[in-house]
Protein backbone atom coordinates (compact mmCIF):
# COMPACT_ATOMS: atom_id res chain seq x y z
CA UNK A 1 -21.38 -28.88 4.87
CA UNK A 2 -18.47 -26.31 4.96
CA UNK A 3 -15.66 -28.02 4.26
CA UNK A 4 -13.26 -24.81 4.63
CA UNK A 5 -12.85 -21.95 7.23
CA UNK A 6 -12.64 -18.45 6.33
CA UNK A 7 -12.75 -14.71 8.30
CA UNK A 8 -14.09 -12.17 6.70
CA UNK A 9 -13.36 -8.90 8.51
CA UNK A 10 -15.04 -5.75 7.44
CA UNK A 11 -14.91 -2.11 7.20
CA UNK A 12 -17.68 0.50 6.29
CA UNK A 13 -17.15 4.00 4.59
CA UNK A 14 -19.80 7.39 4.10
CA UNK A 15 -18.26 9.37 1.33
CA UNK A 16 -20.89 12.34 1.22
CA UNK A 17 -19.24 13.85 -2.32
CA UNK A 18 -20.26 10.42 -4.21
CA UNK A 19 -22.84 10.00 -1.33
CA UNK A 20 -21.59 6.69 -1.43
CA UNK A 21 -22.04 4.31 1.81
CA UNK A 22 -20.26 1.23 1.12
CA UNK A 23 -18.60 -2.17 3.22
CA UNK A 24 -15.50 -4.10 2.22
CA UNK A 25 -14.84 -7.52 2.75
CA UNK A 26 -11.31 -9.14 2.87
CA UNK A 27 -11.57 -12.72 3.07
CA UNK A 28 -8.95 -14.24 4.43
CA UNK A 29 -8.86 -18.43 5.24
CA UNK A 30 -7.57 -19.64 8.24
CA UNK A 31 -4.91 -21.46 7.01
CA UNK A 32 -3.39 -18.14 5.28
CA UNK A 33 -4.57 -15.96 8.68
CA UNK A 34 -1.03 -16.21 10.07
CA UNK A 35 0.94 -15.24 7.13
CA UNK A 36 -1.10 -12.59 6.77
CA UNK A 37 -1.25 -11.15 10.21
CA UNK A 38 3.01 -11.15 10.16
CA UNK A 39 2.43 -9.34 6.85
CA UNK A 40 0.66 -6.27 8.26
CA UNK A 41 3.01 -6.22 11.41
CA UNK A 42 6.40 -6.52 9.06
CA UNK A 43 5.06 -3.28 7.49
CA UNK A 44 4.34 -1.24 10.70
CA UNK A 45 7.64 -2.89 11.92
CA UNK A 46 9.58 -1.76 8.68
CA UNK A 47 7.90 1.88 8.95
CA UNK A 48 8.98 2.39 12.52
CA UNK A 49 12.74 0.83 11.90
CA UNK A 50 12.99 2.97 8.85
CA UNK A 51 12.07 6.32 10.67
CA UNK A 52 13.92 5.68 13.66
CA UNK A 53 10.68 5.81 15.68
CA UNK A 54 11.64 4.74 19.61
CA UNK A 55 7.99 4.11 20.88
CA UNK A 56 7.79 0.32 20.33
CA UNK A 57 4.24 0.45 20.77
CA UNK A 58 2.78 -0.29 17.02
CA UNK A 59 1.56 2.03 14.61
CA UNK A 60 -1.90 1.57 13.61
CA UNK A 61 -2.57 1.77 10.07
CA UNK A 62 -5.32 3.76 9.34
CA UNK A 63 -6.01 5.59 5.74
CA UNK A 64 -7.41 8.34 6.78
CA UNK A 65 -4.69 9.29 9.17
CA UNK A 66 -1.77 7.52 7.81
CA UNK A 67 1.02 7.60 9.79
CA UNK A 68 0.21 10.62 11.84
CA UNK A 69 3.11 10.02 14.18
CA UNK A 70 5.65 10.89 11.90
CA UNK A 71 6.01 14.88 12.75
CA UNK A 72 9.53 15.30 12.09
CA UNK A 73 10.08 14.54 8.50
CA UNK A 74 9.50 16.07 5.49
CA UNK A 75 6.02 16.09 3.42
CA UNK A 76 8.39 14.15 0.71
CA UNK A 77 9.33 11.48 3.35
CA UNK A 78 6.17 11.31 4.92
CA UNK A 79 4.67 10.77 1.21
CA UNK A 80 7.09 7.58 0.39
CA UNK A 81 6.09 6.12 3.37
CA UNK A 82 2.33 6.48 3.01
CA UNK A 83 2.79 4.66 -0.43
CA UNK A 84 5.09 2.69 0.45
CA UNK A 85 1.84 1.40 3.20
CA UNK A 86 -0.48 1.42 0.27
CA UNK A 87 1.59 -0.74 -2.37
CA UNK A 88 2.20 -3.08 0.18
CA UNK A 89 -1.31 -3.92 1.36
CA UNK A 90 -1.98 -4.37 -2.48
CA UNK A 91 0.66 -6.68 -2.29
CA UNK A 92 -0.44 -8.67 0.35
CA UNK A 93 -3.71 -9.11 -1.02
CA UNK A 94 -2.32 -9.72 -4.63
CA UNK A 95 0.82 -12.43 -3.01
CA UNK A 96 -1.88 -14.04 -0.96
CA UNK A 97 -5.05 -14.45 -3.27
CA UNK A 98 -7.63 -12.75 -0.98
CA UNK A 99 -10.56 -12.12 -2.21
CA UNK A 100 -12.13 -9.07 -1.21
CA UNK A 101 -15.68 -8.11 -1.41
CA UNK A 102 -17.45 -4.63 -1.64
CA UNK A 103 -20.82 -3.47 -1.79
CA UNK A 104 -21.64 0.49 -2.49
CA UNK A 105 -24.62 2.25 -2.90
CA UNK A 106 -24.92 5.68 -4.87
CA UNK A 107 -27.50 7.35 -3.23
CA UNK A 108 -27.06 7.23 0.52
CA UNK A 109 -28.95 10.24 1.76
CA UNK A 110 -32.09 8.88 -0.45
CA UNK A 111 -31.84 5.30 1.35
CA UNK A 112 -31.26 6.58 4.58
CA UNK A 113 -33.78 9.57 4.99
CA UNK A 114 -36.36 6.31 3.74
CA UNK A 115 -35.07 3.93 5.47
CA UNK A 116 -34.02 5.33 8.99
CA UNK A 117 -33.81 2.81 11.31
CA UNK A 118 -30.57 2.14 8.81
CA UNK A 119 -28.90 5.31 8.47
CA UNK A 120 -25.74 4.38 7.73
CA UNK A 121 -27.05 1.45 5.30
CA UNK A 122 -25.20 -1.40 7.60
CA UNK A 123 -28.11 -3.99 7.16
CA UNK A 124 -28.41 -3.10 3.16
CA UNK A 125 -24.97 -3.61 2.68
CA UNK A 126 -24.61 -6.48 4.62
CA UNK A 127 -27.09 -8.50 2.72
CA UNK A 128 -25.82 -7.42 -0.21
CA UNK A 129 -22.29 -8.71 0.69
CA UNK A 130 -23.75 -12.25 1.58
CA UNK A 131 -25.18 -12.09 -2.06
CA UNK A 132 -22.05 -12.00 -3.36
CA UNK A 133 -20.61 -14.26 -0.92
CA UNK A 134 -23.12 -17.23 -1.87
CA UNK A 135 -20.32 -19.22 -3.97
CA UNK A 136 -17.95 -19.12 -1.13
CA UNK A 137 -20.90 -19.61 1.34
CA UNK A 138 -21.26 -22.92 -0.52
CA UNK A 139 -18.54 -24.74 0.98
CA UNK A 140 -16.81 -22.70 3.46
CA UNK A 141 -17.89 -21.63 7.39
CA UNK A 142 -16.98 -17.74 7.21
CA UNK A 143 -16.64 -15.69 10.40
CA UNK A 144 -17.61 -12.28 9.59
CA UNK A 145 -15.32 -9.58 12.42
CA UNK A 146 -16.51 -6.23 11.96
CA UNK A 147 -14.85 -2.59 13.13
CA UNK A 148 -17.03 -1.77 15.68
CA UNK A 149 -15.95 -1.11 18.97
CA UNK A 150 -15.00 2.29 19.81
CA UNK A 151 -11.03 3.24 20.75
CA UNK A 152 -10.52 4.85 23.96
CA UNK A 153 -7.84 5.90 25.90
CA UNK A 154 -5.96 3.74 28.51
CA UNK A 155 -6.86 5.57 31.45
CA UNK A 156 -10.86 5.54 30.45
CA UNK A 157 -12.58 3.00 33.31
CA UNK A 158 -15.73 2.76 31.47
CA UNK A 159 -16.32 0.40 28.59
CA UNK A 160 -16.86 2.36 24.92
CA UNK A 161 -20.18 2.29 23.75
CA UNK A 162 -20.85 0.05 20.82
CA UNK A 163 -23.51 1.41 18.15
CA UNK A 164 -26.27 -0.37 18.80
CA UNK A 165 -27.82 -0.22 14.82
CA UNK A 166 -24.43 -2.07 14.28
CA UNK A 167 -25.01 -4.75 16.05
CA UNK A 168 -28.84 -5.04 14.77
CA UNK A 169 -27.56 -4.84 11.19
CA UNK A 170 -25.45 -7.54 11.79
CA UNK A 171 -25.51 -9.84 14.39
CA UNK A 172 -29.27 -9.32 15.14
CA UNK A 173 -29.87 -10.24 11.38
CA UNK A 174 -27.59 -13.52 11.56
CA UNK A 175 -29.35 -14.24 14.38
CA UNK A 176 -32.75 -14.76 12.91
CA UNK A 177 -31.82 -15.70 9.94
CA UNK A 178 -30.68 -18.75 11.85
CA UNK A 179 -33.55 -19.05 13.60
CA UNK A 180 -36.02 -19.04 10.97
CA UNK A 181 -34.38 -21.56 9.13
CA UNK A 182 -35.62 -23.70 11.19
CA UNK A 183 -38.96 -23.80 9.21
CA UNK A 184 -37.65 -26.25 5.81
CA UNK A 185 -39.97 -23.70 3.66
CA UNK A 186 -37.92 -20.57 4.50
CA UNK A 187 -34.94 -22.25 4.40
CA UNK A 188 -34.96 -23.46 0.79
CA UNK A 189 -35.99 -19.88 0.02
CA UNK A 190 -33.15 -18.04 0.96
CA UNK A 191 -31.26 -16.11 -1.12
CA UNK A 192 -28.10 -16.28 0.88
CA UNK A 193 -26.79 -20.17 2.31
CA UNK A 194 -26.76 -18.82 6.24
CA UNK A 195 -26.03 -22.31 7.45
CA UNK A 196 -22.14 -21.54 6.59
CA UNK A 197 -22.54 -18.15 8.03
CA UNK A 198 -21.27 -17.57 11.42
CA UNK A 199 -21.92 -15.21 13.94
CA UNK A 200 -20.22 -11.96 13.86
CA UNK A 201 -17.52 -10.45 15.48
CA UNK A 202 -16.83 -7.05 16.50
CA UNK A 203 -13.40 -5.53 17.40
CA UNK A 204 -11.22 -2.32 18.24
CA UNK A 205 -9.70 -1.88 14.51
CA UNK A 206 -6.34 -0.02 16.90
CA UNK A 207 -6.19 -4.04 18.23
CA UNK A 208 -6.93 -5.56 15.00
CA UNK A 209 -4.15 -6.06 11.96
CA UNK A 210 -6.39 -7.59 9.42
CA UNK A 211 -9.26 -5.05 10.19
CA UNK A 212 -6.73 -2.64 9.61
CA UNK A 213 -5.54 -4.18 6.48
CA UNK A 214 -9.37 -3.94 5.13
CA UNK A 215 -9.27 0.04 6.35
CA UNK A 216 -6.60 0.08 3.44
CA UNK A 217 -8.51 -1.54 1.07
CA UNK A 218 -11.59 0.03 1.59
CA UNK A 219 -9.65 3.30 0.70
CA UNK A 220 -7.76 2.86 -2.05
CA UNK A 221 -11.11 1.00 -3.61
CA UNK A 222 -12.72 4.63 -2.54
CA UNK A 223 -9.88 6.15 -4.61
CA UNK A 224 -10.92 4.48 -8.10
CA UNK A 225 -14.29 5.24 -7.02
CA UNK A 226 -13.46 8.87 -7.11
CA UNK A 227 -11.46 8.71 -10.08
CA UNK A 228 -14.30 6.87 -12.08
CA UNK A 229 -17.08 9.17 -11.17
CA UNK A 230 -15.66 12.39 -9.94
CA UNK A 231 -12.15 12.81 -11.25
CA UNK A 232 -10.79 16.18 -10.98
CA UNK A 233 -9.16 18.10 -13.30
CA UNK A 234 -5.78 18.58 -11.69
CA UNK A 235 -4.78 16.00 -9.48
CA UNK A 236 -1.23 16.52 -7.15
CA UNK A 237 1.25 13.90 -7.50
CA UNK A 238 0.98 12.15 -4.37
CA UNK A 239 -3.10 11.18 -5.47
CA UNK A 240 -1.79 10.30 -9.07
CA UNK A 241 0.39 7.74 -7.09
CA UNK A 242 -2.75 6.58 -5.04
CA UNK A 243 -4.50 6.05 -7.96
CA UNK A 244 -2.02 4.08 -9.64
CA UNK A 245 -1.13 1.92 -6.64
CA UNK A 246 -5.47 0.74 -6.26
CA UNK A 247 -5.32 -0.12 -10.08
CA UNK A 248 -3.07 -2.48 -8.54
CA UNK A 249 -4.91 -5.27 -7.65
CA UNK A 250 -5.76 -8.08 -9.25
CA UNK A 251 -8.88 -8.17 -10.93
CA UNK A 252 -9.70 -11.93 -10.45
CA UNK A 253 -9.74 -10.99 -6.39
CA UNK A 254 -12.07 -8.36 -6.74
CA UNK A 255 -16.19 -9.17 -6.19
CA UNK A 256 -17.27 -5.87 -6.38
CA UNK A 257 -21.31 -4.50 -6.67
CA UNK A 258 -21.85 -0.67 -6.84
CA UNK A 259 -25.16 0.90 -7.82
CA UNK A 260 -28.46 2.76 -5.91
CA UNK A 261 -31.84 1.12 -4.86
CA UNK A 262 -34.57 3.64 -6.21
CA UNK A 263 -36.90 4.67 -3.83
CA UNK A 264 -40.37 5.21 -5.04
């Protein structure tokens, strides 16, 4: 029986130069969701009161466009505030003891030219996080909301199409799993405790604060990927900074797998 409730929402990432595909998990419990939530909106609130910004619509926070409506300031200016972003989602994770979760494999292209109804290795990596979930599984119901509805503009009628793979990979596979538990055999054979695993979720990360809180994550745990396995030689400042700020977090927090399944 869970005795706790937790979300766990999600973010994927393809970096073709490691040809690394990879998910991240922030778990974050219900009873710290709030606190959290008004976390991530101080900072977009702080970043637009700062700047002087008059649209009051919010600023999604997105690493791999940070702050791309800041046009009038300097690169210098533009720089401290994309930091200043970075430190504090460390921050928030650090202040509020979230554990985050990431599984990456190593050899992408290898996986997914084998393995092609999974291209972009959602189902592998989604097991593998549920592996490393299994102590939290134990005693707490976690809600898994994944980045997976398309953004669109306002004035598009039509509904975005949602990857269909996505949904197999996860909700499809929680699904069964739930079904065939059902047989007592299978059941005390799983690797993974699915009865505390709930249904997944799937959400516009522009709509979604904590989503976008795991986009950060995900990025600056991409950044000490890079800087393990593929450092450059000369690195500008600003990425020195970047570096510095994902050493950041606090190692107790971080449940981390990366490796590559050999395919013979």
């Amino acid at each position: 029986m869970a005795g706790s409730v937790a979300f766990l929402f999600m973010d994927e990432c393809i970096y073709e130069p490691l040809d690394l595909a990879a998910l991240t998990g922030v778990l974050v419990p219900s009873d710290r969701y709030a606190a959290v939530r008004d976390a991530i909106c101080q900072i977009v609130w702080d970043v637009q009161r700062r700047l002087g910004i008059a649209d009051p619509a919010p600023i999604e926070l997105h690493a791999r466009d940070l702050l791309p409506q800041i046009k009038d300031k300097s690169q210098e200016v533009l720089d401290a505030e994309r930091l200043s972003v970075l430190e504090s989602a460390v921050n928030i994770v650090n202040s509020n003891r979230l554990s985050v979760y990431r599984v990456a494999y190593l050899n992408h292209k290898e996986i997914s030219d084998t393995f092609k109804f999974d291209p972009k290795l959602y189902a592998l990596n989604f097991f593998g996080m549920g592996l490393l979930l299994q102590e939290k599984l134990a005693d707490t119901l976690i809600f898994p909301v994944m980045d997976g509805v398309p953004g669109c503009p306002m004035s598009q009628r039509q509904a975005p199409a949602i990857d269909p793979q996505l949904i197999r990979a996860f909700a499809l596979h929680v699904r069964h799993m739930q079904h065939v538990r059902r047989n007592d055999n299978i059941a005390n054979n799983l690797p993974i405790n699915y009865a505390n695993l709930a249904e997944p979720a799937f959400v516009d990360s522009e709509y979604s604060t904590l989503v976008q809180l795991t986009d950060l994550v995900s990025y600056l745990l991409l950044q000490r990927d890079r800087e393990e396995l593929a450092r450059p030689s000369e690195q500008s400042c600003y990425r020195e900074k970047v570096i510095e700020i994902a050493q950041g977090f606090e190692s107790d927090l971080l449940h981390c797998w990366k490796g590559t399944l050999r395919i013979d």
